[in-house]
N, C-alpha and C. Protein backbone atom coordinates (compact mmCIF):
# COMPACT_ATOMS: atom_id res chain seq x y z
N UNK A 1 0.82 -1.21 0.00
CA UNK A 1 0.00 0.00 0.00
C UNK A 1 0.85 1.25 0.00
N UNK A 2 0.19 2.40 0.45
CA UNK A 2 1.17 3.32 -0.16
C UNK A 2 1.76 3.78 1.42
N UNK A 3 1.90 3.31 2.35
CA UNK A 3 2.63 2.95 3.64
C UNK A 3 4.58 2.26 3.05
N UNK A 4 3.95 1.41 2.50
CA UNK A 4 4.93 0.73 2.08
C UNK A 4 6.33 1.43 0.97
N UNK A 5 5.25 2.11 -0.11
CA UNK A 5 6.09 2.83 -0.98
C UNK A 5 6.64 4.20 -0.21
N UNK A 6 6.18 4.62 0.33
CA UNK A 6 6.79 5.94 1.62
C UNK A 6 8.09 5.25 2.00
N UNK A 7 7.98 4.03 2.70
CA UNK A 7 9.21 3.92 3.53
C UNK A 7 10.39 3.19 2.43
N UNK A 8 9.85 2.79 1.17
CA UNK A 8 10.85 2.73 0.32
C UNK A 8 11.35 3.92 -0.28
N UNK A 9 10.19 4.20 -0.52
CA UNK A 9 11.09 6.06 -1.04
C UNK A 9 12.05 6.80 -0.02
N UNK A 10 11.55 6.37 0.99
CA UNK A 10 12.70 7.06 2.12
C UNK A 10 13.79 6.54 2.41
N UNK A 11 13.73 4.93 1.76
CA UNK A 11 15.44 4.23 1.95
C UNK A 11 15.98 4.50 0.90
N UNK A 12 14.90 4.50 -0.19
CA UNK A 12 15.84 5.01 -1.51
C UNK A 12 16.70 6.73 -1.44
N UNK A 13 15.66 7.45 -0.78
CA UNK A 13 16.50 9.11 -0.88
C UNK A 13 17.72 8.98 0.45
N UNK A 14 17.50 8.05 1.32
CA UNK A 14 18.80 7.63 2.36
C UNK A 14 19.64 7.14 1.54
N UNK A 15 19.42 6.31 0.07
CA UNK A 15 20.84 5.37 -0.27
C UNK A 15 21.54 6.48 -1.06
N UNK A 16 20.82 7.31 -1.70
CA UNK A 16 21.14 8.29 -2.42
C UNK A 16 22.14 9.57 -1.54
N UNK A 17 21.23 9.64 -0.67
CA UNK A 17 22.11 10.67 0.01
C UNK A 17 23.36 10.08 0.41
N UNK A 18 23.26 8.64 0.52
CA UNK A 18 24.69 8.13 1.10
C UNK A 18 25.81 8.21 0.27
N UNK A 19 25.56 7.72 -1.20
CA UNK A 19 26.50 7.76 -2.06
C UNK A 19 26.56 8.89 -2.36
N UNK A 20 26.05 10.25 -2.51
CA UNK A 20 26.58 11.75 -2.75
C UNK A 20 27.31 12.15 -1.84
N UNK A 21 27.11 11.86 -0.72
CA UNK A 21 28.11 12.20 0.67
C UNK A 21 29.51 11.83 0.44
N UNK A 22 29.63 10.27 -0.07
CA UNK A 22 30.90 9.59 -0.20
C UNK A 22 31.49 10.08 -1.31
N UNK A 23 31.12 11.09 -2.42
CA UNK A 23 31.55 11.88 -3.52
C UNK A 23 31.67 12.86 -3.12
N UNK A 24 31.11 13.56 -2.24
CA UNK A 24 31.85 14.92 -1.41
C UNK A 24 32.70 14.46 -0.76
N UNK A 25 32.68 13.76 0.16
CA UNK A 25 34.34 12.89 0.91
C UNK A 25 35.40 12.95 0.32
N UNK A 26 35.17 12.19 -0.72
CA UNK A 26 35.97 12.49 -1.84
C UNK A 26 36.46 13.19 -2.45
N UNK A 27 35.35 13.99 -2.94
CA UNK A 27 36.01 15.73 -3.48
C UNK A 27 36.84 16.42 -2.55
N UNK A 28 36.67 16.60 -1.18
CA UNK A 28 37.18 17.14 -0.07
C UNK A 28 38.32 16.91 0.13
N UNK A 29 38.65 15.58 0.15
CA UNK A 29 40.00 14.76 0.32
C UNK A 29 40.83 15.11 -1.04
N UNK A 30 40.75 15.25 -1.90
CA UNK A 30 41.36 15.53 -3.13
C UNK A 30 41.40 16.97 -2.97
N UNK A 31 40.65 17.83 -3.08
CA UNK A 31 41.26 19.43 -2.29
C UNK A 31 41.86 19.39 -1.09
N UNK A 32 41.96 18.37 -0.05
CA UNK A 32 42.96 18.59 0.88
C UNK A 32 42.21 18.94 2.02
N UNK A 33 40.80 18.74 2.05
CA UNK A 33 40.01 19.75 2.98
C UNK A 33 39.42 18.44 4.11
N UNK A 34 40.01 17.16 3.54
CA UNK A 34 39.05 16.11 4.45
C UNK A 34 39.71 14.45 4.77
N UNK A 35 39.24 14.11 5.44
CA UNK A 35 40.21 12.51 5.34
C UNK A 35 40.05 11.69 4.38
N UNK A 36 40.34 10.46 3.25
CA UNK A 36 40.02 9.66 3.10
C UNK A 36 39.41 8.60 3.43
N UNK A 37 38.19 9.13 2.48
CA UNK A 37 36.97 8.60 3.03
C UNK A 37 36.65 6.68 3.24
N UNK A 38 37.97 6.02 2.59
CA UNK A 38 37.77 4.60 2.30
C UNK A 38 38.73 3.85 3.23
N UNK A 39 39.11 4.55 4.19
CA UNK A 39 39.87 4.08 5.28
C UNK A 39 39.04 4.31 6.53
N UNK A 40 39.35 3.52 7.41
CA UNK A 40 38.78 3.73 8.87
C UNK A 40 37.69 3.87 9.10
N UNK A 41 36.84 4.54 9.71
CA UNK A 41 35.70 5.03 10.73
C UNK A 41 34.77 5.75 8.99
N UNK A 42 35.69 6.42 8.52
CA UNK A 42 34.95 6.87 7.53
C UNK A 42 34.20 5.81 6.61
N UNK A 43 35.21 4.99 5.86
CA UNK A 43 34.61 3.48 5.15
C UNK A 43 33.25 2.79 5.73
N UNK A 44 33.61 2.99 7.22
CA UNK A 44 32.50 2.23 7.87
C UNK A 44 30.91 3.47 7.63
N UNK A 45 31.26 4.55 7.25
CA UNK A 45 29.49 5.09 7.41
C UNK A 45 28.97 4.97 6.06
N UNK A 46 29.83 4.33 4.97
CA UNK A 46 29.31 4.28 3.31
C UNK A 46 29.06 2.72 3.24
N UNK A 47 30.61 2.08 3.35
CA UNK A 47 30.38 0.43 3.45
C UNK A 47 30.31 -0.47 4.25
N UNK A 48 29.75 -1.88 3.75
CA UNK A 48 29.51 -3.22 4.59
C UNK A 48 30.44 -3.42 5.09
N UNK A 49 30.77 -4.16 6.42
CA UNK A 49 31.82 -4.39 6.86
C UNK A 49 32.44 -5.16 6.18
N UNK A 50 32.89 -6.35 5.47
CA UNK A 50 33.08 -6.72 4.68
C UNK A 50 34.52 -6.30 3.97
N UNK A 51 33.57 -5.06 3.12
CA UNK A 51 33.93 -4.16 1.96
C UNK A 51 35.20 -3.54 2.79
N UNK A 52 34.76 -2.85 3.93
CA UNK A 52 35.20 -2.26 4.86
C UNK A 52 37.31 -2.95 5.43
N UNK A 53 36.67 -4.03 5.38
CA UNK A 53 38.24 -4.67 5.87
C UNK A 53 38.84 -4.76 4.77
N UNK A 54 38.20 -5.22 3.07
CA UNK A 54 39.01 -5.19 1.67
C UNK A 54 39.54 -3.80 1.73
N UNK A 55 38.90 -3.25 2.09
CA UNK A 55 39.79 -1.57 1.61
C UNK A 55 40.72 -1.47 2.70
N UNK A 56 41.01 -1.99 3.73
CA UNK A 56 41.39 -1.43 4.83
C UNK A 56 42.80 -2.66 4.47
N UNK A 57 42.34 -3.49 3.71
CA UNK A 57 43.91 -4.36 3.35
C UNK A 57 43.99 -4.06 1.89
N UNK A 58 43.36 -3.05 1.70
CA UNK A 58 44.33 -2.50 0.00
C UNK A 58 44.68 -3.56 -0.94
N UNK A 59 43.30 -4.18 -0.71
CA UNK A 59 43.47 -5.55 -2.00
C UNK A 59 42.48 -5.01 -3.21
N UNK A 60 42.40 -3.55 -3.55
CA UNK A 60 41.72 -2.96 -4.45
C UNK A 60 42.81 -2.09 -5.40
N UNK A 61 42.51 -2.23 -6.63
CA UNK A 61 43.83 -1.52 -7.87
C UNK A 61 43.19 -0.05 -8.03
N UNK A 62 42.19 0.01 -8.25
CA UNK A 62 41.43 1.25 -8.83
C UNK A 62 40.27 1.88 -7.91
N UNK A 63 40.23 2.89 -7.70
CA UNK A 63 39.61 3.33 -6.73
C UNK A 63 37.81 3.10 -7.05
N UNK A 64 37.04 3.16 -6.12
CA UNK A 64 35.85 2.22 -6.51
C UNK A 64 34.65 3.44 -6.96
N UNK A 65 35.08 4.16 -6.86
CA UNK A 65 34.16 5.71 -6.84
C UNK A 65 34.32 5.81 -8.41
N UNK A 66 36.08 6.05 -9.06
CA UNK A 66 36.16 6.27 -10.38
C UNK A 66 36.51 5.60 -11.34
N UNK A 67 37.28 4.02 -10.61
CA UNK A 67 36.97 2.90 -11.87
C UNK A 67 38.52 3.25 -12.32
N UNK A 68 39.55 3.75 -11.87
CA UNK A 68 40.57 4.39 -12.07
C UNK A 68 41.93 5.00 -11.30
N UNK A 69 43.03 4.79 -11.14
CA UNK A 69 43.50 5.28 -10.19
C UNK A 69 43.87 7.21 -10.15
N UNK A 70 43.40 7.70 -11.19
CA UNK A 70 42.93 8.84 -10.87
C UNK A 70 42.00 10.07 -11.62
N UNK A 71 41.47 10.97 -11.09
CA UNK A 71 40.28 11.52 -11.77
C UNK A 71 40.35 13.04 -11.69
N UNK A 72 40.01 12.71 -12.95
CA UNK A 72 39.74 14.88 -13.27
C UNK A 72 38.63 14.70 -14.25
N UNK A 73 37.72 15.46 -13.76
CA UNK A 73 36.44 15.50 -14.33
C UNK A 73 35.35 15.82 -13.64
N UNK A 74 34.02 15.84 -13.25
CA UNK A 74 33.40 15.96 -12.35
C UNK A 74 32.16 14.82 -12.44
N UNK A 75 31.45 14.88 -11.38
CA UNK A 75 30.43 13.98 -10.95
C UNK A 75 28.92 14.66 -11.94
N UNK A 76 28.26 13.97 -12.84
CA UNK A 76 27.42 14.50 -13.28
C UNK A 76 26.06 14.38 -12.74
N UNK A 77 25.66 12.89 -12.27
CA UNK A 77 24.09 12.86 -11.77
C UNK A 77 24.54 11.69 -10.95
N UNK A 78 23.89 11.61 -9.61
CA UNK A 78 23.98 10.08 -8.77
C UNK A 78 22.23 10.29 -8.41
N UNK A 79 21.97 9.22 -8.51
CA UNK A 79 19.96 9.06 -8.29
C UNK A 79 20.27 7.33 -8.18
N UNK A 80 19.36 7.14 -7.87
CA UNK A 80 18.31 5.57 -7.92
C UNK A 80 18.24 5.38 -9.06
N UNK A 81 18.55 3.80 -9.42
CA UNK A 81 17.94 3.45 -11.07
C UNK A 81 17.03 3.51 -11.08
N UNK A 82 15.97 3.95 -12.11
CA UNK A 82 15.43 4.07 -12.65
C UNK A 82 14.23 3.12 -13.23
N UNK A 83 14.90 2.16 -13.96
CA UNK A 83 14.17 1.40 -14.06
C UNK A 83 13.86 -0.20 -12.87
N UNK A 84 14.87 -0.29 -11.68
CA UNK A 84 14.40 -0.55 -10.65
C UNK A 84 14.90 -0.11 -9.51
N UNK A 85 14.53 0.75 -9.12
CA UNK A 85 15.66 1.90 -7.71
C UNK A 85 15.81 0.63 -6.70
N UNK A 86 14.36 -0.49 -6.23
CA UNK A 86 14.54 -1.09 -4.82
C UNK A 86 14.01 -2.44 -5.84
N UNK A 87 14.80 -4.00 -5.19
CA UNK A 87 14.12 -4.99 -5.39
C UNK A 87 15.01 -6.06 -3.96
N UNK A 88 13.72 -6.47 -3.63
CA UNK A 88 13.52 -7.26 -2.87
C UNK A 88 15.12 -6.31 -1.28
N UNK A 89 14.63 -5.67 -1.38
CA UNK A 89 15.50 -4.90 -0.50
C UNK A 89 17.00 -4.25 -0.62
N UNK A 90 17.39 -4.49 -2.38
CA UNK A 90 18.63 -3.85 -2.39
C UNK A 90 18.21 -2.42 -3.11
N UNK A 91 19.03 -1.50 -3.03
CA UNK A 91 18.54 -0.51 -3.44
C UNK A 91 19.80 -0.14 -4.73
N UNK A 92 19.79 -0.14 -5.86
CA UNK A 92 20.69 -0.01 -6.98
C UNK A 92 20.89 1.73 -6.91
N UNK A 93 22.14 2.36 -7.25
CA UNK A 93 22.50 3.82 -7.27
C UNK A 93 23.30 4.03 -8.24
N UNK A 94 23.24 4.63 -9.62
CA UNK A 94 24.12 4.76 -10.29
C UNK A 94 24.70 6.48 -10.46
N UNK A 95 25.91 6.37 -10.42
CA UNK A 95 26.52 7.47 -10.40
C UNK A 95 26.97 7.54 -11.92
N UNK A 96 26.65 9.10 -12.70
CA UNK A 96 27.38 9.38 -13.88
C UNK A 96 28.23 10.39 -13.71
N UNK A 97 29.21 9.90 -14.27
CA UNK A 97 30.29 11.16 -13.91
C UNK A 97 31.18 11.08 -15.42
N UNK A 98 32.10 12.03 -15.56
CA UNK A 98 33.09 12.13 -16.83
C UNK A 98 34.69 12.21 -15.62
N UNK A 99 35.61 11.13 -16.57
CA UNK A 99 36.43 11.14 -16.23
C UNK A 99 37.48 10.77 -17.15
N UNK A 100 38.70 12.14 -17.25
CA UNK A 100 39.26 12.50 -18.20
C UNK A 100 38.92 12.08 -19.67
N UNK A 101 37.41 13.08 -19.78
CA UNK A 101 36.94 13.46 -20.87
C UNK A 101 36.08 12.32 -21.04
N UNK A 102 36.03 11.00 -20.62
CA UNK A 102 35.35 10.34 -21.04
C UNK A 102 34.01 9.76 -20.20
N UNK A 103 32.76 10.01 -20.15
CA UNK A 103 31.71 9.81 -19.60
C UNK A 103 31.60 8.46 -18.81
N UNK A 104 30.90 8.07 -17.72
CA UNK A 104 31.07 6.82 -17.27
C UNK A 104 30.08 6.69 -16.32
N UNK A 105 29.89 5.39 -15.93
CA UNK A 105 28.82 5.20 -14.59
C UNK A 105 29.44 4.10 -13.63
N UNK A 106 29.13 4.72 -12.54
CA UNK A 106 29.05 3.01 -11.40
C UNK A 106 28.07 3.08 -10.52
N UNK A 107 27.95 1.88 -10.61
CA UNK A 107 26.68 1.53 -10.34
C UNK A 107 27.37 0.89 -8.82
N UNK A 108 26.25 1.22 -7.57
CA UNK A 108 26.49 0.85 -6.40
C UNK A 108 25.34 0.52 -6.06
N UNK A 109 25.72 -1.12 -5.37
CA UNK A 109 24.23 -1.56 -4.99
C UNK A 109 24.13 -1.44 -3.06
N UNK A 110 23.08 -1.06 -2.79
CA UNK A 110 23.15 -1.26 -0.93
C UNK A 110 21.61 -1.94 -0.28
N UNK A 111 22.48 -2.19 0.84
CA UNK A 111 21.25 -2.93 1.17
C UNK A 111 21.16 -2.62 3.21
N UNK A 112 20.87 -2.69 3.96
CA UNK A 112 20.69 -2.69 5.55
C UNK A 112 21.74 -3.64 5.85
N UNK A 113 22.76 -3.16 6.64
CA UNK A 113 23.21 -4.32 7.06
C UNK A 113 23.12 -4.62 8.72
N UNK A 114 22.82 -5.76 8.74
CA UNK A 114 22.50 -5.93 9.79
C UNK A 114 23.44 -6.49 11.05
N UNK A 115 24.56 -6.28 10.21
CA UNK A 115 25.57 -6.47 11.24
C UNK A 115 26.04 -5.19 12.34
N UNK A 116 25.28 -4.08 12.14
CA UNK A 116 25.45 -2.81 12.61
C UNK A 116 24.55 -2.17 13.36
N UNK A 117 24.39 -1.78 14.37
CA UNK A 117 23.74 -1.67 15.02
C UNK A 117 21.91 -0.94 14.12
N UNK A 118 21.34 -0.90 14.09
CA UNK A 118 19.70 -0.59 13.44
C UNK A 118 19.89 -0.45 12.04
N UNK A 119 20.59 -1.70 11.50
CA UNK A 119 21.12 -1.90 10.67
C UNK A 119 20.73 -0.86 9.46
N UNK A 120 21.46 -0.02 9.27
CA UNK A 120 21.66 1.43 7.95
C UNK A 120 22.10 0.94 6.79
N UNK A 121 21.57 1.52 5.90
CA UNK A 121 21.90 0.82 4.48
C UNK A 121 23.59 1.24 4.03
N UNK A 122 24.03 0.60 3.73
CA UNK A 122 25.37 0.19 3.11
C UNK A 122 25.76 -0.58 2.04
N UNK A 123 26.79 0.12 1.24
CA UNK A 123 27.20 -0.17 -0.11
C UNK A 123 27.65 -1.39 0.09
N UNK A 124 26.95 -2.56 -0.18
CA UNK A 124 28.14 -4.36 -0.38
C UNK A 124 28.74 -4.74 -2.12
N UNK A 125 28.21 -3.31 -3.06
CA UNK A 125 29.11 -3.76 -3.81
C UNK A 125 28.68 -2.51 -4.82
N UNK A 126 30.48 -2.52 -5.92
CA UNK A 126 30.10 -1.42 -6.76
C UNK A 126 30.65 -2.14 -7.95
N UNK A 127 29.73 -1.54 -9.35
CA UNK A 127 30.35 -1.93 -10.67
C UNK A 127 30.50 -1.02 -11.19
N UNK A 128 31.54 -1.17 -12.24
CA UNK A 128 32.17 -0.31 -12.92
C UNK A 128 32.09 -1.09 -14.33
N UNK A 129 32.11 -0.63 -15.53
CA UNK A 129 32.40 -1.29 -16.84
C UNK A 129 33.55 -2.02 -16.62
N UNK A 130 33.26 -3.30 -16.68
CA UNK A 130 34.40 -4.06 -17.00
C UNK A 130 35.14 -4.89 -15.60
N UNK A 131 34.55 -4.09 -14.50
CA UNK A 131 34.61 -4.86 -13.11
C UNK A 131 33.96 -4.55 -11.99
N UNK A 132 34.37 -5.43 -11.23
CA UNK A 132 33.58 -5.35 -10.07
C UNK A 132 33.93 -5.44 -8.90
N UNK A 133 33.02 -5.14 -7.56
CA UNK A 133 34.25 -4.69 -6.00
C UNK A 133 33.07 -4.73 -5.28
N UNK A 134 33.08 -5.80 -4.25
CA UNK A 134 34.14 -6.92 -4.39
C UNK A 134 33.91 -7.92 -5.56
């Protein structure tokens, strides 16, 4: 009922807001203005724990935001897909951005994890053309 679609629309504009946050982190940290956001305490308010210890043992080549080990360009649109924002509780987020000149997306899927205390939605995985993390 429409009880139901409310509180999905509201995890969907939470997953959204999560992954724009972790692209300001980002931006910040690259001007010098903020920590890196994929280490420590920070990792833990975007990703699954999981995800969380892979980054924290740097068993990743390309950074998971730009698919690249580095970026000049800017972030163009991050929203909910579209053609399915929520299924069966994951919530899909694709980010478009251009990076050095060339247009691109990754797609980040999240879901509640419940290993965390009132379990908050968190990124357990991102794709990029051509790969994937984890």
């Amino acid at each position: 009922g429409p009880l139901e679609t409310t509180s999905d629309g509201a995890m969907i504009g939470e997953a959204e807001a999560i992954v724009r946050d972790l692209y300001e982190a980002m931006a910040r940290f690259n001007e010098g203005q903020g920590p890196y956001p994929l280490q420590g305490s920070s990792a833990s308010r975007y990703f699954t724990s999981d995800i969380v210890n892979l980054l924290q043992s740097g068993g990743l080549g390309a950074d998971p935001l730009y698919g690249s080990q580095d970026f000049d360009g800017k972030v163009l649109h991050i929203a909910s897909d579209r053609a399915q924002p929520m299924l069966r509780g994951m919530i899909t987020i694709n980010v478009d951005f251009v990076n050095f000149g060339r247009q691109q997306r990754a797609v980040f899927s999240m879901r509640a994890d419940p290993s965390l205390e009132s379990a908050p939605l968190r990124i357990f995985r991102v794709e990029h053309e051509g790969w994937s993390y984890p």
